[in-house]
C-alpha atoms as a PDB file:
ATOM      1  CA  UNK A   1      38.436   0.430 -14.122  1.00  0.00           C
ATOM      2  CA  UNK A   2      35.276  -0.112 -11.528  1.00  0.00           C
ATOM      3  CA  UNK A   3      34.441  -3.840 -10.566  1.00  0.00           C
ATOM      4  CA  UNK A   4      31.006  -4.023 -10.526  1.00  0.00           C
ATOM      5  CA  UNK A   5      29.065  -6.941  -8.730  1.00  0.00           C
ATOM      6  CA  UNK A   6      25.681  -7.919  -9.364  1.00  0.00           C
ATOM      7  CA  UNK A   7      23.408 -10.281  -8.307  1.00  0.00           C
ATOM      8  CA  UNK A   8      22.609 -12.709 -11.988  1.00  0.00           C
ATOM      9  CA  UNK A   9      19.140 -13.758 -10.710  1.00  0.00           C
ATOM     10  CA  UNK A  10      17.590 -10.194  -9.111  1.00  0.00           C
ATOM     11  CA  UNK A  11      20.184  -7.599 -10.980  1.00  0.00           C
ATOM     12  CA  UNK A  12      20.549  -6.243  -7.423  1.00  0.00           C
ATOM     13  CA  UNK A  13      24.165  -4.369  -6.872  1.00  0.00           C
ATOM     14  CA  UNK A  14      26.018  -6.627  -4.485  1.00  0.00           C
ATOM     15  CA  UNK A  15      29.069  -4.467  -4.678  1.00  0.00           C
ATOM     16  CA  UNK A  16      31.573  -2.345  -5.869  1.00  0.00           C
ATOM     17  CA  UNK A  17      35.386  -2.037  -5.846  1.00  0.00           C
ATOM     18  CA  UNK A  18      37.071   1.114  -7.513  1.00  0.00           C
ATOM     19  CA  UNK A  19      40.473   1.407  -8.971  1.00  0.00           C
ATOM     20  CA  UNK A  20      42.241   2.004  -5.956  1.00  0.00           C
ATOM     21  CA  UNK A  21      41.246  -0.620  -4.035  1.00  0.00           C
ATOM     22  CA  UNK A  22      42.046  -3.135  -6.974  1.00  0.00           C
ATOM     23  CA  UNK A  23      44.335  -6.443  -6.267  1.00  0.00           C
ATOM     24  CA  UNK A  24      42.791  -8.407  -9.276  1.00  0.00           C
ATOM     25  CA  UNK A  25      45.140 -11.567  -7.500  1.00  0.00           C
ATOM     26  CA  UNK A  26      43.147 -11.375  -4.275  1.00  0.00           C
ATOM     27  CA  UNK A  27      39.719 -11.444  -5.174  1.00  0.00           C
ATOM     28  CA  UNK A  28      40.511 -14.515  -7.308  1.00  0.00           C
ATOM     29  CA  UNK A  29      40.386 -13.018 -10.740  1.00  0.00           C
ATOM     30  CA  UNK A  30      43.756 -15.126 -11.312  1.00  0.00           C
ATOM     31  CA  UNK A  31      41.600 -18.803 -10.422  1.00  0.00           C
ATOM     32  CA  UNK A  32      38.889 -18.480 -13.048  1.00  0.00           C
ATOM     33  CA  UNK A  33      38.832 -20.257 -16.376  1.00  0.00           C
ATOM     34  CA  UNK A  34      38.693 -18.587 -19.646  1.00  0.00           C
ATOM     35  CA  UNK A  35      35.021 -20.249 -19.826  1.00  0.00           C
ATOM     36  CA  UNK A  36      34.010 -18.758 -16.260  1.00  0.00           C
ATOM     37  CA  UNK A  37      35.318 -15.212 -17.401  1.00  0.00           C
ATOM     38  CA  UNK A  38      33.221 -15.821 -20.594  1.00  0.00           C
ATOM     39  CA  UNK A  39      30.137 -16.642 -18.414  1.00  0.00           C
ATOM     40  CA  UNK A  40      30.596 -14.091 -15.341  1.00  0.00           C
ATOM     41  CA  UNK A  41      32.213 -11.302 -16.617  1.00  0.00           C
ATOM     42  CA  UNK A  42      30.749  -8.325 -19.029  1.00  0.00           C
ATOM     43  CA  UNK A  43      33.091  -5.477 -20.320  1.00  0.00           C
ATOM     44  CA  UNK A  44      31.238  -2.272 -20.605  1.00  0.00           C
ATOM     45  CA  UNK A  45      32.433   0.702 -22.679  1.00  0.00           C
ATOM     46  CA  UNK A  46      32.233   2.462 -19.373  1.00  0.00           C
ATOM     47  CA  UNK A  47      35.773   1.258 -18.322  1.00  0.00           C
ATOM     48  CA  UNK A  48      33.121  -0.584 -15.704  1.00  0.00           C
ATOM     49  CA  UNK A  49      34.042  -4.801 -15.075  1.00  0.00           C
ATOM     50  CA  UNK A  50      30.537  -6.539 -14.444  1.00  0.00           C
ATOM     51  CA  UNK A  51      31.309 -10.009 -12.133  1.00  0.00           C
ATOM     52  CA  UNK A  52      27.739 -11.706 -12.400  1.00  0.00           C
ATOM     53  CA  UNK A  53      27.589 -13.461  -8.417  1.00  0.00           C
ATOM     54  CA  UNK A  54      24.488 -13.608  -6.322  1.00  0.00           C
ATOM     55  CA  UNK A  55      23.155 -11.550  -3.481  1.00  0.00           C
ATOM     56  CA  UNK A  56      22.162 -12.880   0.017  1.00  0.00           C
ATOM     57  CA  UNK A  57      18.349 -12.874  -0.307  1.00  0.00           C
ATOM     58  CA  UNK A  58      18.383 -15.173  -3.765  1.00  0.00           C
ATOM     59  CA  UNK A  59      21.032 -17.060  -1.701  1.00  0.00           C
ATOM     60  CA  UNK A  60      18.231 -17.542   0.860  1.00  0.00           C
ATOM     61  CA  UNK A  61      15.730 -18.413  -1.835  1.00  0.00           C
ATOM     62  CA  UNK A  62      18.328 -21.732  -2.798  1.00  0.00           C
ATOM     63  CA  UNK A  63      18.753 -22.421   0.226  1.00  0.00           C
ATOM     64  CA  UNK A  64      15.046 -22.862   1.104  1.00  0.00           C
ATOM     65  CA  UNK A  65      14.177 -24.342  -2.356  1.00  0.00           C
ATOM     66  CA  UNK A  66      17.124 -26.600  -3.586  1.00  0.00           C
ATOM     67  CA  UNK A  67      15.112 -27.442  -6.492  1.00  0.00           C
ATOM     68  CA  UNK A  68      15.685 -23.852  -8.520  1.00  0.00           C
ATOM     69  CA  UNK A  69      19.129 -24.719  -8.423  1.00  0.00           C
ATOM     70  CA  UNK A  70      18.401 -26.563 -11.547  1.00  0.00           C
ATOM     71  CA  UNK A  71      17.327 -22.971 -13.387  1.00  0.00           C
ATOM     72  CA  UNK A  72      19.464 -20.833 -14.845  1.00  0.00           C
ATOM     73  CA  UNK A  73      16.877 -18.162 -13.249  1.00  0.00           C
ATOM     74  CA  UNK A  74      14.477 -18.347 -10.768  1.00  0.00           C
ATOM     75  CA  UNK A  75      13.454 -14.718 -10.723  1.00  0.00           C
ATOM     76  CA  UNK A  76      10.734 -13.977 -13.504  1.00  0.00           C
END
């Protein structure tokens, strides 16, 4: 199983952990909801996790325009 992580406003690859490297307790898997695995996390066929995050330059964009904190997207 790959963890995939991508960025939910760009789609940008923010990162990848492989099997090996795998501690599902220390990247917080175990602190998440059941409704914040619903919303973050996709299951591919793949054997692929997808964790939706966000990448350092939409970071920057919410940082410099508080006000798209209040989309869902900002990124048309």
């Amino acid at each position: 199983m790959t963890l995939l992580y991508t960025c939910k406003h760009c789609g940008s690859e923010v990162g990848r952990l492989q099997p090996a490297m795998l501690d599902l307790d220390k990247i917080g898997w175990n602190v998440l909801s059941m409704e914040e695995k619903m919303k973050l996390i996709n299951y591919r066929q793949d054997q692929t996790i997808t964790l939706h995050s966000i990448c350092e330059n939409c970071q920057q964009l919410l940082d410099q325009h508080p006000q798209y904190h209040e989309l869902d997207y900002f990124i048309q």
